[in-house]
C-alpha atoms as a PDB file:
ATOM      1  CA  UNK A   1     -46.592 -64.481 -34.481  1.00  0.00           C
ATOM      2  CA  UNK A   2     -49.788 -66.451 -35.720  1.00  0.00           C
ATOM      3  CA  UNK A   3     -50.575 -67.158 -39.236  1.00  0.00           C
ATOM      4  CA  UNK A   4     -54.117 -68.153 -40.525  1.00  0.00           C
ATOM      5  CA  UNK A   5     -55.079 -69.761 -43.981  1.00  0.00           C
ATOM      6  CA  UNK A   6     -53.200 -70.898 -46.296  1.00  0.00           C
ATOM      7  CA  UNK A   7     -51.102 -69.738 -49.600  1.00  0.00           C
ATOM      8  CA  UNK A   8     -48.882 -71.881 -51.994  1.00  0.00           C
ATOM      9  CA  UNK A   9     -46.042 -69.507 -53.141  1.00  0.00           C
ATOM     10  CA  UNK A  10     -46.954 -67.633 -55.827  1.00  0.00           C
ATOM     11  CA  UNK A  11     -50.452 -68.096 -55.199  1.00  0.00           C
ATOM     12  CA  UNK A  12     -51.280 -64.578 -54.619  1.00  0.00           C
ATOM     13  CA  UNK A  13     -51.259 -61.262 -56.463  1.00  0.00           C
ATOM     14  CA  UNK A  14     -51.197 -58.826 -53.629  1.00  0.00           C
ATOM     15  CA  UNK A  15     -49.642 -58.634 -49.930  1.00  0.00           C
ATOM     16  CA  UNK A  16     -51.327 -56.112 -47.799  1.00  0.00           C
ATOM     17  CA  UNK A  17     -49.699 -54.916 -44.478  1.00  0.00           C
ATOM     18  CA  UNK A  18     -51.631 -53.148 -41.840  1.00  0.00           C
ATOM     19  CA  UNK A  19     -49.126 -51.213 -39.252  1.00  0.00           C
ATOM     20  CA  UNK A  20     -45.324 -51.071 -40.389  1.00  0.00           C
ATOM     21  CA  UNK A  21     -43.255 -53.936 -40.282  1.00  0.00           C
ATOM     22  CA  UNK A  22     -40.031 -52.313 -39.276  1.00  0.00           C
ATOM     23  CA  UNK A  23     -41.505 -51.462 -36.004  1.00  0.00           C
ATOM     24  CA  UNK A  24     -42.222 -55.383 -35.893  1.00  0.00           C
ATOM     25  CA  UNK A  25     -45.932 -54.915 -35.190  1.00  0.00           C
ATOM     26  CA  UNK A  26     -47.673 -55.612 -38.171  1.00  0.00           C
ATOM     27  CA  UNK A  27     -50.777 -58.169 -40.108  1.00  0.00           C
ATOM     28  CA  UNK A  28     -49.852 -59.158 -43.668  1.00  0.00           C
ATOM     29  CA  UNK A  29     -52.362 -60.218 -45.813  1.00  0.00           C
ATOM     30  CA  UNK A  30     -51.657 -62.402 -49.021  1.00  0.00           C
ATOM     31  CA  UNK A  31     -54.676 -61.639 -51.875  1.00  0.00           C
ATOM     32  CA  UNK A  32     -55.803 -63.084 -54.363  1.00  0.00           C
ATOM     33  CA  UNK A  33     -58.484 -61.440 -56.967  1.00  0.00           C
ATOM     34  CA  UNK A  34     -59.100 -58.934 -53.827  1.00  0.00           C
ATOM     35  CA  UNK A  35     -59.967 -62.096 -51.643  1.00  0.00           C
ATOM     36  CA  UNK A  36     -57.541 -63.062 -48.294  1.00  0.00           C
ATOM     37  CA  UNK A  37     -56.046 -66.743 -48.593  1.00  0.00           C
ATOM     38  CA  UNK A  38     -53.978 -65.890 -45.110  1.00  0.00           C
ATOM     39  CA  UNK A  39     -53.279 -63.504 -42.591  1.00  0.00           C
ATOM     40  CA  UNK A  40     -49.898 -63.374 -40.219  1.00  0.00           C
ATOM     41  CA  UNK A  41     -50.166 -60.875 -37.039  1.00  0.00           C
ATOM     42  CA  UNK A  42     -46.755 -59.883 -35.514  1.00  0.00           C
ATOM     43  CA  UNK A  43     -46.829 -58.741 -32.121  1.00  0.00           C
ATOM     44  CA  UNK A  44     -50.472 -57.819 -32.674  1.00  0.00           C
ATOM     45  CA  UNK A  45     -52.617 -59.053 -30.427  1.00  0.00           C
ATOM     46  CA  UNK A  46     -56.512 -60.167 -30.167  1.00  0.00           C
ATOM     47  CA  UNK A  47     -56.879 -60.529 -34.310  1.00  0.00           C
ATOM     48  CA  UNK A  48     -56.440 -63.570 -35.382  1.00  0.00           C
ATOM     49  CA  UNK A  49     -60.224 -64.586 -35.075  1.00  0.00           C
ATOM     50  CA  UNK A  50     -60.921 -61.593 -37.259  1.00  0.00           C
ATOM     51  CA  UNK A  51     -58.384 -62.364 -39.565  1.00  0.00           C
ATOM     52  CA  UNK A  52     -59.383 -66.130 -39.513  1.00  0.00           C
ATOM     53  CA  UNK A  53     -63.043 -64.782 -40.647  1.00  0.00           C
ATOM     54  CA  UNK A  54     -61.597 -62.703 -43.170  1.00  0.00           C
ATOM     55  CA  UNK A  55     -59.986 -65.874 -44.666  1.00  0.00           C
ATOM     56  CA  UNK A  56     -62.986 -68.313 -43.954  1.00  0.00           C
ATOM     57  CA  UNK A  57     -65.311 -65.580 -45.728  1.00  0.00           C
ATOM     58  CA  UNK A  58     -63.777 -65.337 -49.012  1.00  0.00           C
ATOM     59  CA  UNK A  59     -65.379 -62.221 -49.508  1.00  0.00           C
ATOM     60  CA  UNK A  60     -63.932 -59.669 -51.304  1.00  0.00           C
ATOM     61  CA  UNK A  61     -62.393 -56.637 -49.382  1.00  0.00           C
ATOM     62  CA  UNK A  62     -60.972 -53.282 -50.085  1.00  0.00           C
ATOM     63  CA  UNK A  63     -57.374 -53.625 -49.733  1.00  0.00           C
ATOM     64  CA  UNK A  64     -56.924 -49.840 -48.581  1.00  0.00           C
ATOM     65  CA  UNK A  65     -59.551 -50.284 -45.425  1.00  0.00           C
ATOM     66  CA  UNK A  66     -57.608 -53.866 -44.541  1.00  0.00           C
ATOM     67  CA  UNK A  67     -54.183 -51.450 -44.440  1.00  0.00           C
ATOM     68  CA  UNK A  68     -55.731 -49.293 -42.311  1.00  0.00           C
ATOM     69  CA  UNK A  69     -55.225 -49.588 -38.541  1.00  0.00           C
ATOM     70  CA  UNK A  70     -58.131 -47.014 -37.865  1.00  0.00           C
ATOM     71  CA  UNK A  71     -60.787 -49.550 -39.829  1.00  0.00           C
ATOM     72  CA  UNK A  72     -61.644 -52.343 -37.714  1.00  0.00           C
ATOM     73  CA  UNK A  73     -61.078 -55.664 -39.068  1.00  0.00           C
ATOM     74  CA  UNK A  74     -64.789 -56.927 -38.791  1.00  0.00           C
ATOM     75  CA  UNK A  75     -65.499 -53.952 -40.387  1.00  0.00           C
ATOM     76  CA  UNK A  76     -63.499 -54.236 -43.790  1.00  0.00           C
END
């Protein structure tokens, strides 16, 4: 498990996940105005550079291509 960014509680107004987390391999994203403030992988490996660009970009993304495991990261 790696985390990237930061969040204070409430800070957000979306959490995104990409993969299912009752199979315990999973990225959450935590939103805010369509923006990612942090990403968490779970047993997901090689994405935590892309997610830390997602979070240093502060860009903002489509949440429905950042859910989807078929969209590359770099390409959301």
């Amino acid at each position: 498990m790696e985390y990237v960014g930061y969040v204070e509680p409430g800070g957000y107004d979306q959490v995104v996940f990409r993969g299912d987390p009752a199979t315990r391999e999973f990225i959450a994203f935590w939103l805010s105005g369509g923006r990612v403030l942090a990403g968490m992988n779970v047993n997901v490996w090689d994405v935590t550079d892309p997610i830390r660009e997602l979070v240093r970009s502060g860009r903002v993304v489509d949440a429905e291509r950042l859910a989807d495991p078929g969209v590359p990261l770099g390409e959301v």
